[in-house]
PDB file of N, CA and C in Angstrom:
ATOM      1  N   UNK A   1     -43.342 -80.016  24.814  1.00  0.00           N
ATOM      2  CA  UNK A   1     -44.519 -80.359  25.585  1.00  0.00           C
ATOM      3  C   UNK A   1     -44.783 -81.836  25.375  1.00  0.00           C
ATOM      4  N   UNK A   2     -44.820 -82.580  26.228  1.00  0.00           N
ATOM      5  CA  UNK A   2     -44.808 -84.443  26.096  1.00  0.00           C
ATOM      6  C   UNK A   2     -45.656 -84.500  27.284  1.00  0.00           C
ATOM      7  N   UNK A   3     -46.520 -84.097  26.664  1.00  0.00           N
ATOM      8  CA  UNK A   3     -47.856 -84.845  27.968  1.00  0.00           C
ATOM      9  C   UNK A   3     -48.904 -85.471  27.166  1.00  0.00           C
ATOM     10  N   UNK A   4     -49.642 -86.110  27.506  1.00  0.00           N
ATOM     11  CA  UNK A   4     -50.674 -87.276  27.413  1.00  0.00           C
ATOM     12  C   UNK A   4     -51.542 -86.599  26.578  1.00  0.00           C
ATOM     13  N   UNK A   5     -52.550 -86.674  25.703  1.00  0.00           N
ATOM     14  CA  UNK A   5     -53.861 -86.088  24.954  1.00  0.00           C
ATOM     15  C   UNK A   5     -54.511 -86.335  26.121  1.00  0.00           C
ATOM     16  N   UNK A   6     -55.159 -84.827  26.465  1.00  0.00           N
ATOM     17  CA  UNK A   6     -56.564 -84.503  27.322  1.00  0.00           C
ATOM     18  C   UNK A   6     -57.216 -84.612  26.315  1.00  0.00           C
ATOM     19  N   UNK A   7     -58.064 -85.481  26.239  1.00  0.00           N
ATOM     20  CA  UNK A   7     -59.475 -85.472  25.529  1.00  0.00           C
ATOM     21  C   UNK A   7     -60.470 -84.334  26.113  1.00  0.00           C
ATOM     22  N   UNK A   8     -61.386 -83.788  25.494  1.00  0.00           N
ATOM     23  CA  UNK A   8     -62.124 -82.565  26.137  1.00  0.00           C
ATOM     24  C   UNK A   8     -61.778 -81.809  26.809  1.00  0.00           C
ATOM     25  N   UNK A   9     -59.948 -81.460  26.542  1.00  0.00           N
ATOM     26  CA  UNK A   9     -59.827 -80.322  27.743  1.00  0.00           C
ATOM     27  C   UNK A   9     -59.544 -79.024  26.491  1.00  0.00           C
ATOM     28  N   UNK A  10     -59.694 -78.213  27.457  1.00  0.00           N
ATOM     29  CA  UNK A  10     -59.838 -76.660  27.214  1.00  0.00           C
ATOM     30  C   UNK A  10     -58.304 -76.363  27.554  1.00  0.00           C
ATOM     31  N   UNK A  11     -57.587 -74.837  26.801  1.00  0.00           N
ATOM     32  CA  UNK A  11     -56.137 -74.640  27.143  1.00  0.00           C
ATOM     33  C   UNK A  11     -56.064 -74.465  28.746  1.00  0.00           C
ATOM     34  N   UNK A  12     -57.312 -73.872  29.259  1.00  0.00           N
ATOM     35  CA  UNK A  12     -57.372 -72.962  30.872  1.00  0.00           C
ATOM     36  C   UNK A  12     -57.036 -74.873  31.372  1.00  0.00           C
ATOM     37  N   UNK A  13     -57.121 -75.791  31.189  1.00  0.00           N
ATOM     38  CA  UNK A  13     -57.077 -76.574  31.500  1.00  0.00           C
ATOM     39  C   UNK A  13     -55.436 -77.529  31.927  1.00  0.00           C
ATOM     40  N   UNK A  14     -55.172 -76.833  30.542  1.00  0.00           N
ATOM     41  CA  UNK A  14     -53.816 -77.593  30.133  1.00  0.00           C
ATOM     42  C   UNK A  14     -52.935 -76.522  31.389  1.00  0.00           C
ATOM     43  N   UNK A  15     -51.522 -76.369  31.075  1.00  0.00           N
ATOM     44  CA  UNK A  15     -50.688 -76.148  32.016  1.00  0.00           C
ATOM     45  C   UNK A  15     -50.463 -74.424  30.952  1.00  0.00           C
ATOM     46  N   UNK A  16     -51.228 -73.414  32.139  1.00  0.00           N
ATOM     47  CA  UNK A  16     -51.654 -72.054  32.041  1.00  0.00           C
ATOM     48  C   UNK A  16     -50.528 -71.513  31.160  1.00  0.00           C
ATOM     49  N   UNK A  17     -49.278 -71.199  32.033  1.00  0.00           N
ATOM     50  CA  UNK A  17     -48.628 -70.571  31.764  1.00  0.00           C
ATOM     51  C   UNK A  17     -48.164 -70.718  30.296  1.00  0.00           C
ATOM     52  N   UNK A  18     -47.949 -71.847  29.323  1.00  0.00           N
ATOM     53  CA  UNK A  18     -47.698 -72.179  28.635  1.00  0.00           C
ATOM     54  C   UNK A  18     -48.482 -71.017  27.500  1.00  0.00           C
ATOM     55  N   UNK A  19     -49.562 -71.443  27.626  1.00  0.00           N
ATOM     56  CA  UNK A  19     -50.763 -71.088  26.573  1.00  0.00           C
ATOM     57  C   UNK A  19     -51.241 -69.652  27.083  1.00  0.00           C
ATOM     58  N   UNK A  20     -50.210 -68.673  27.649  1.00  0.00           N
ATOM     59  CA  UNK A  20     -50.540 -67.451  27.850  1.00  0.00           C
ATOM     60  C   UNK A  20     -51.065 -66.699  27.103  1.00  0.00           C
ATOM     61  N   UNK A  21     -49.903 -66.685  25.830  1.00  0.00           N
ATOM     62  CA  UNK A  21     -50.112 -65.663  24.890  1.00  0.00           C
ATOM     63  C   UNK A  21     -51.868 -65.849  24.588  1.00  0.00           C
ATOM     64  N   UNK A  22     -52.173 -67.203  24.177  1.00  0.00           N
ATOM     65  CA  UNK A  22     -53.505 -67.370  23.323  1.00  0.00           C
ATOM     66  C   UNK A  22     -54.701 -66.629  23.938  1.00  0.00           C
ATOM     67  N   UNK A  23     -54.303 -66.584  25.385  1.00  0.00           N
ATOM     68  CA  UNK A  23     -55.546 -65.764  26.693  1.00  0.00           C
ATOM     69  C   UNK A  23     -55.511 -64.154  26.014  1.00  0.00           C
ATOM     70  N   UNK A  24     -53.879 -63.792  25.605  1.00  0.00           N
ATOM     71  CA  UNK A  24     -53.662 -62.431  25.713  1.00  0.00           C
ATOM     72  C   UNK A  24     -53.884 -62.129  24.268  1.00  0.00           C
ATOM     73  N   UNK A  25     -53.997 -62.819  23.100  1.00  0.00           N
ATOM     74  CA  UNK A  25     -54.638 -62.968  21.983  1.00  0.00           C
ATOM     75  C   UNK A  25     -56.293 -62.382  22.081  1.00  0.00           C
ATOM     76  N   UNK A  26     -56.855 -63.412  23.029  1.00  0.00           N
ATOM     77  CA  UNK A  26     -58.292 -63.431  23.199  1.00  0.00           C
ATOM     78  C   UNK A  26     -58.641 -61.923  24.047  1.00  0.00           C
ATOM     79  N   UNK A  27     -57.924 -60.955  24.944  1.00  0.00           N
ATOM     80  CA  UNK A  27     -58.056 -60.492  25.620  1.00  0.00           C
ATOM     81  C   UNK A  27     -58.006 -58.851  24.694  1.00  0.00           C
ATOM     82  N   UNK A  28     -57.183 -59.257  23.554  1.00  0.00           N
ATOM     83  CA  UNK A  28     -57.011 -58.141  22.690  1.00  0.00           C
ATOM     84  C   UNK A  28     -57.885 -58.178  21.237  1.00  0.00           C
ATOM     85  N   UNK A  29     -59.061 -59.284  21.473  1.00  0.00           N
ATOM     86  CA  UNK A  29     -59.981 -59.079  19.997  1.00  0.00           C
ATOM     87  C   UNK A  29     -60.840 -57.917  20.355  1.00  0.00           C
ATOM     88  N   UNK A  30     -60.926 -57.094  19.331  1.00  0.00           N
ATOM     89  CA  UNK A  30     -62.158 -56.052  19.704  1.00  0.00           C
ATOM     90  C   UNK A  30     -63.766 -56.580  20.007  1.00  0.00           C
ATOM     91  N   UNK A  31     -63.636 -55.323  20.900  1.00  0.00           N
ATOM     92  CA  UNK A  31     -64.959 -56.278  21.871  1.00  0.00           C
ATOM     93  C   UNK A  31     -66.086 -55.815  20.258  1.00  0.00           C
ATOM     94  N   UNK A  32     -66.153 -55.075  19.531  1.00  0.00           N
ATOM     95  CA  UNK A  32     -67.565 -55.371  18.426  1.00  0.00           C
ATOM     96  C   UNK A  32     -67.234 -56.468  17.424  1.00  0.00           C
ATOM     97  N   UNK A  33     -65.528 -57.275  17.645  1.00  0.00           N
ATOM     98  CA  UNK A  33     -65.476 -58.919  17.078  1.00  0.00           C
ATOM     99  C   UNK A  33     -65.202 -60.003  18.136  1.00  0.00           C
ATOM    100  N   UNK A  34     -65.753 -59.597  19.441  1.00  0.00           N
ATOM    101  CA  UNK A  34     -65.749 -60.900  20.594  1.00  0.00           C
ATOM    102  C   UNK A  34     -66.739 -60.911  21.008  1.00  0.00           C
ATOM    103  N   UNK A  35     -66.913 -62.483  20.729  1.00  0.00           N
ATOM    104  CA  UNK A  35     -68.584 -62.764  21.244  1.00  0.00           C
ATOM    105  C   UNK A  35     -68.790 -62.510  22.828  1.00  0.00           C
ATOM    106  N   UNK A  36     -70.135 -62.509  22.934  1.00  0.00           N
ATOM    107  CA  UNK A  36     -70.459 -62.075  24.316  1.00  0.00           C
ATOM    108  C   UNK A  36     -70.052 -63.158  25.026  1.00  0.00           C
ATOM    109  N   UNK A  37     -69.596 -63.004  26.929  1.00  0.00           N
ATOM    110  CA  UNK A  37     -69.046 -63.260  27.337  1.00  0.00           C
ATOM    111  C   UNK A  37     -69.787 -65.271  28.092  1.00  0.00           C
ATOM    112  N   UNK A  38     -71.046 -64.898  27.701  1.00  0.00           N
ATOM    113  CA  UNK A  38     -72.434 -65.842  27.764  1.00  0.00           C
ATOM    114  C   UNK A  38     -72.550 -66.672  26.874  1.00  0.00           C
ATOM    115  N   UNK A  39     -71.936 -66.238  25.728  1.00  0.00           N
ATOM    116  CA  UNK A  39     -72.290 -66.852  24.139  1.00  0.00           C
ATOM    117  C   UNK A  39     -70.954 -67.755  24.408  1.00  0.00           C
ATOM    118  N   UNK A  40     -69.370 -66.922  24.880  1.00  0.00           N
ATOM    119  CA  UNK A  40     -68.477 -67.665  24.933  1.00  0.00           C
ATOM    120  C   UNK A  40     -68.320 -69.145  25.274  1.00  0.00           C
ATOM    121  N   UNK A  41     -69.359 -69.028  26.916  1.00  0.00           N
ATOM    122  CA  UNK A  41     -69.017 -70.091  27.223  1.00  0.00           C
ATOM    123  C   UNK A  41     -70.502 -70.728  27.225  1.00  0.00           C
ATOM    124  N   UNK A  42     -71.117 -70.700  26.612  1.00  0.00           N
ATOM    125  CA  UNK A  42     -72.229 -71.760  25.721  1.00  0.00           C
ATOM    126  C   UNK A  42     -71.239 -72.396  24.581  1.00  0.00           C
ATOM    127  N   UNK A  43     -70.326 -71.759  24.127  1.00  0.00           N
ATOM    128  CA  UNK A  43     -69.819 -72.760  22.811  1.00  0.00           C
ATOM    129  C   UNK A  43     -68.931 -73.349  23.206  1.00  0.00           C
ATOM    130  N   UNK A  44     -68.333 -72.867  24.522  1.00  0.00           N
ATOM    131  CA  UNK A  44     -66.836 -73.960  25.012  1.00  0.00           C
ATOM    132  C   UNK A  44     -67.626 -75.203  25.665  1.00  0.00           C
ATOM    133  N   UNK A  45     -68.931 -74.859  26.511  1.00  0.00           N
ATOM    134  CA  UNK A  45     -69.467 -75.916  27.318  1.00  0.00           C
ATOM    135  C   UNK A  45     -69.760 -77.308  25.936  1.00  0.00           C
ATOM    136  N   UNK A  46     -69.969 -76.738  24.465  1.00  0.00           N
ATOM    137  CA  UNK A  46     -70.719 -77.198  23.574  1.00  0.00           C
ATOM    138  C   UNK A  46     -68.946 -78.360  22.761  1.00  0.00           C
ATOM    139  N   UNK A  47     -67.746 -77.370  22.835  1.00  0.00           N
ATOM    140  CA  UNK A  47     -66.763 -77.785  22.446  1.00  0.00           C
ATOM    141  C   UNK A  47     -66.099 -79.098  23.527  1.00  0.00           C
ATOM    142  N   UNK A  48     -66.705 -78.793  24.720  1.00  0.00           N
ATOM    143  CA  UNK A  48     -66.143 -79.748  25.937  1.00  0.00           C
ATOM    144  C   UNK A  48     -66.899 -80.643  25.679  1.00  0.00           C
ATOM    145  N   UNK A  49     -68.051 -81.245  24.919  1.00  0.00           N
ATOM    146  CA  UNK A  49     -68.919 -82.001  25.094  1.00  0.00           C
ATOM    147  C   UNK A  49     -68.456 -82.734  23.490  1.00  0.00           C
ATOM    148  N   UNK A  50     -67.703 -82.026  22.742  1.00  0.00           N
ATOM    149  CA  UNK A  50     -67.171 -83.010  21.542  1.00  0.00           C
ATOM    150  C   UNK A  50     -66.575 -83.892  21.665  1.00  0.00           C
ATOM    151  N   UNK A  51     -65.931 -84.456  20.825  1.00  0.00           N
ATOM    152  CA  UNK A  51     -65.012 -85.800  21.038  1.00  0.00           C
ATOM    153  C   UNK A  51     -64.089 -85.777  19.821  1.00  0.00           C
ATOM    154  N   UNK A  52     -63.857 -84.437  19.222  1.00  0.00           N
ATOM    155  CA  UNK A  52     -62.510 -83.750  18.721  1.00  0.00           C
ATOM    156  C   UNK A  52     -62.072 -83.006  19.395  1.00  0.00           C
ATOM    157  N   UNK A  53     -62.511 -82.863  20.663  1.00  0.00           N
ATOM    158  CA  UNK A  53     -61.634 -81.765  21.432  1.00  0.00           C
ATOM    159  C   UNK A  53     -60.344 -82.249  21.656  1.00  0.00           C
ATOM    160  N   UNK A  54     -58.946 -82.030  21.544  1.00  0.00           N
ATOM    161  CA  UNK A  54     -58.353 -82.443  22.007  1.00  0.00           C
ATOM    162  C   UNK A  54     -56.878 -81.578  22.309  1.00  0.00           C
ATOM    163  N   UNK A  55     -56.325 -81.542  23.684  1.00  0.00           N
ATOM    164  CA  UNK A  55     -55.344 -80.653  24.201  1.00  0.00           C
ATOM    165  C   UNK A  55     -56.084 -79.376  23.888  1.00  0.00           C
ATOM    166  N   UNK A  56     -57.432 -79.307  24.139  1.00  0.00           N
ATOM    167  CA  UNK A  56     -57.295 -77.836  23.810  1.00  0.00           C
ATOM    168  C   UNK A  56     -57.955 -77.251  21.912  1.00  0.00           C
ATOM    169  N   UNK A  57     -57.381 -78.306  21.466  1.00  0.00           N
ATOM    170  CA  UNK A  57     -57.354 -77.977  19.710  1.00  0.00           C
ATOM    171  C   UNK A  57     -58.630 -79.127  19.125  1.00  0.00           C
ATOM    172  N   UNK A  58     -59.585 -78.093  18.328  1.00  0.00           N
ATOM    173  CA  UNK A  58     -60.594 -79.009  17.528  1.00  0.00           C
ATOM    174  C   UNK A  58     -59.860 -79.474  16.285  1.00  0.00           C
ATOM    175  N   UNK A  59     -59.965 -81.635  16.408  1.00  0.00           N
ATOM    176  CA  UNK A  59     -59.417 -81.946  15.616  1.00  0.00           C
ATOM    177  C   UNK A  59     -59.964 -81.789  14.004  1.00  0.00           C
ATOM    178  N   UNK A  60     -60.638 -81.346  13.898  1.00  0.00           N
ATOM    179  CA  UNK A  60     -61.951 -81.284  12.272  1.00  0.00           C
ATOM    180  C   UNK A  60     -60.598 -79.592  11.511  1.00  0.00           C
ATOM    181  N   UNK A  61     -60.948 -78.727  12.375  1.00  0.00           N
ATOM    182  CA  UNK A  61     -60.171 -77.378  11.695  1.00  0.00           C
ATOM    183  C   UNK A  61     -59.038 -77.286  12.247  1.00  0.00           C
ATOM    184  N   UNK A  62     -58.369 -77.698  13.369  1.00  0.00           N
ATOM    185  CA  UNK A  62     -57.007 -77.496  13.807  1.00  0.00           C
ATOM    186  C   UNK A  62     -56.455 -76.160  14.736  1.00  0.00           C
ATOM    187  N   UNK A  63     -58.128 -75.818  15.200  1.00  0.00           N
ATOM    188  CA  UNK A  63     -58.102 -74.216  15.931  1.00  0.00           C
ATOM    189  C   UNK A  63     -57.732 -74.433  17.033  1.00  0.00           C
ATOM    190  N   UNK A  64     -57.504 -73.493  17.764  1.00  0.00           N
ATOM    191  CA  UNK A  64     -57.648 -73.340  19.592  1.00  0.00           C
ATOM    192  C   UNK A  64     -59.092 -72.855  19.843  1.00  0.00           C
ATOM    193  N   UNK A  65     -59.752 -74.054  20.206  1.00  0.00           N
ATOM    194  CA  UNK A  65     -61.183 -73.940  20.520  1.00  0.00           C
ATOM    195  C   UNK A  65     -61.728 -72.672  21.113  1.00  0.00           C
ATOM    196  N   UNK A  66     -60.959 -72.286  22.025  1.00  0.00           N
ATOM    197  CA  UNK A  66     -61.464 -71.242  22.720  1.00  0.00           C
ATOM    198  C   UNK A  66     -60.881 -70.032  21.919  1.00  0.00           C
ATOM    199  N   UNK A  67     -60.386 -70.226  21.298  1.00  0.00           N
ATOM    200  CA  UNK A  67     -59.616 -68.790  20.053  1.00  0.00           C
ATOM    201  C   UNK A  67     -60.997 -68.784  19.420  1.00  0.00           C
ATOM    202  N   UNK A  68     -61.359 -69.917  18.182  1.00  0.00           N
ATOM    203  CA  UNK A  68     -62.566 -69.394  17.336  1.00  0.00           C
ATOM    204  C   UNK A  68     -63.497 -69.405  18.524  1.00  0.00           C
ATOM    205  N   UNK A  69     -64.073 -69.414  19.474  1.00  0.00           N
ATOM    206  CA  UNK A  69     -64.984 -69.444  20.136  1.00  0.00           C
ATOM    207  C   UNK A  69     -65.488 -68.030  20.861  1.00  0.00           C
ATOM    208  N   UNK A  70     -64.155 -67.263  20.849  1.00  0.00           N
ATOM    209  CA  UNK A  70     -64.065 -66.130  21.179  1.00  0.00           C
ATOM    210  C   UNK A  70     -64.562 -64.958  20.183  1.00  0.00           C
ATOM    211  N   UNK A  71     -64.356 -65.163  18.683  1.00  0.00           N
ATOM    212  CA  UNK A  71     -64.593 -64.434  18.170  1.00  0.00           C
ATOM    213  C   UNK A  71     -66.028 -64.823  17.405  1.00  0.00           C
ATOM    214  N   UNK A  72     -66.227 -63.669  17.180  1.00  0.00           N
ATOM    215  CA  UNK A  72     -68.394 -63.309  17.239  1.00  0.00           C
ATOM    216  C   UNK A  72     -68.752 -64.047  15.925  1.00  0.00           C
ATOM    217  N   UNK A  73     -68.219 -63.908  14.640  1.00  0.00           N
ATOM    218  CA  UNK A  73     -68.541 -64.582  13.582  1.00  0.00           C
ATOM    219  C   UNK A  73     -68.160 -65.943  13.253  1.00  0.00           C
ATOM    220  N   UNK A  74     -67.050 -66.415  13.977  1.00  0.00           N
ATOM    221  CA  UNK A  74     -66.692 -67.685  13.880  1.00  0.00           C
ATOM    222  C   UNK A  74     -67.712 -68.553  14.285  1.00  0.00           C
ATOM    223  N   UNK A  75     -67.750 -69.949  13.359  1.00  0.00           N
ATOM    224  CA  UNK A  75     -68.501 -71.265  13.639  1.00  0.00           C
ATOM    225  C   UNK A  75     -68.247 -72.329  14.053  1.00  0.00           C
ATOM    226  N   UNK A  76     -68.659 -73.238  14.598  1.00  0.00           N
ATOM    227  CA  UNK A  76     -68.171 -74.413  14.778  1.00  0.00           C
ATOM    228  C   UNK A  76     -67.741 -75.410  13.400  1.00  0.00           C
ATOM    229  N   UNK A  77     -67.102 -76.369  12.969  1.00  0.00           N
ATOM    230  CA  UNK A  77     -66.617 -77.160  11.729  1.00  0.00           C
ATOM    231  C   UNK A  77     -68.179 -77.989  11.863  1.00  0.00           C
ATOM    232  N   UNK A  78     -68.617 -78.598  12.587  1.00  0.00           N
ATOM    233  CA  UNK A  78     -69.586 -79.291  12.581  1.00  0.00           C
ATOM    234  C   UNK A  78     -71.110 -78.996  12.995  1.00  0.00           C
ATOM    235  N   UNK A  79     -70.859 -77.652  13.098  1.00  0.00           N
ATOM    236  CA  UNK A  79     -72.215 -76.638  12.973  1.00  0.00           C
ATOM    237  C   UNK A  79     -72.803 -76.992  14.533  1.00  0.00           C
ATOM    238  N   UNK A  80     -72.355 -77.382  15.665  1.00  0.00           N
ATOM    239  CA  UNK A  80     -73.066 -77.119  16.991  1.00  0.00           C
ATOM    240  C   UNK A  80     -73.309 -75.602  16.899  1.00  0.00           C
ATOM    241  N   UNK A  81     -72.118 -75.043  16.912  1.00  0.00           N
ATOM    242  CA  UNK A  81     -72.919 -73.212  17.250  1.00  0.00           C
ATOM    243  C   UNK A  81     -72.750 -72.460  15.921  1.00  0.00           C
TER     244      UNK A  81
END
């Protein structure tokens, strides 16, 4: 993969097919450990608005933003959510 750093982008962003599995990861957390579907994207809108976002991956923990974002107990590294 040799493409440019998207600053603030999200994987749905990056080139789909690639980053399948991580959707089909997210698609298989149990729904009483996946945050609600409202909560989800309050913390991605909150992760798009960082300036460690990058390709997708928060540079502070090294996650797939939208991976910890998905699941209900996970936090942000810098305490937005």
């Amino acid at each position: 993969m040799n493409q440019p750093t998207c600053k603030r982008c999200l994987l749905r962003e990056l080139d789909g097919e690639y980053f399948k599995s991580i959707y089909q990861y997210i698609d298989n957390i149990p729904l009483e450990q996946k945050a609600p579907p409202e909560e989800y994207d309050r913390r991605l809108a909150l992760c798009k608005s960082c300036d460690d976002l990058k390709n997708g991956m928060c540079a502070q923990c090294g996650c797939f933003a939208e991976v910890r974002a998905a699941k209900l107990r996970q936090v942000c590294p810098w305490g937005k959510w």
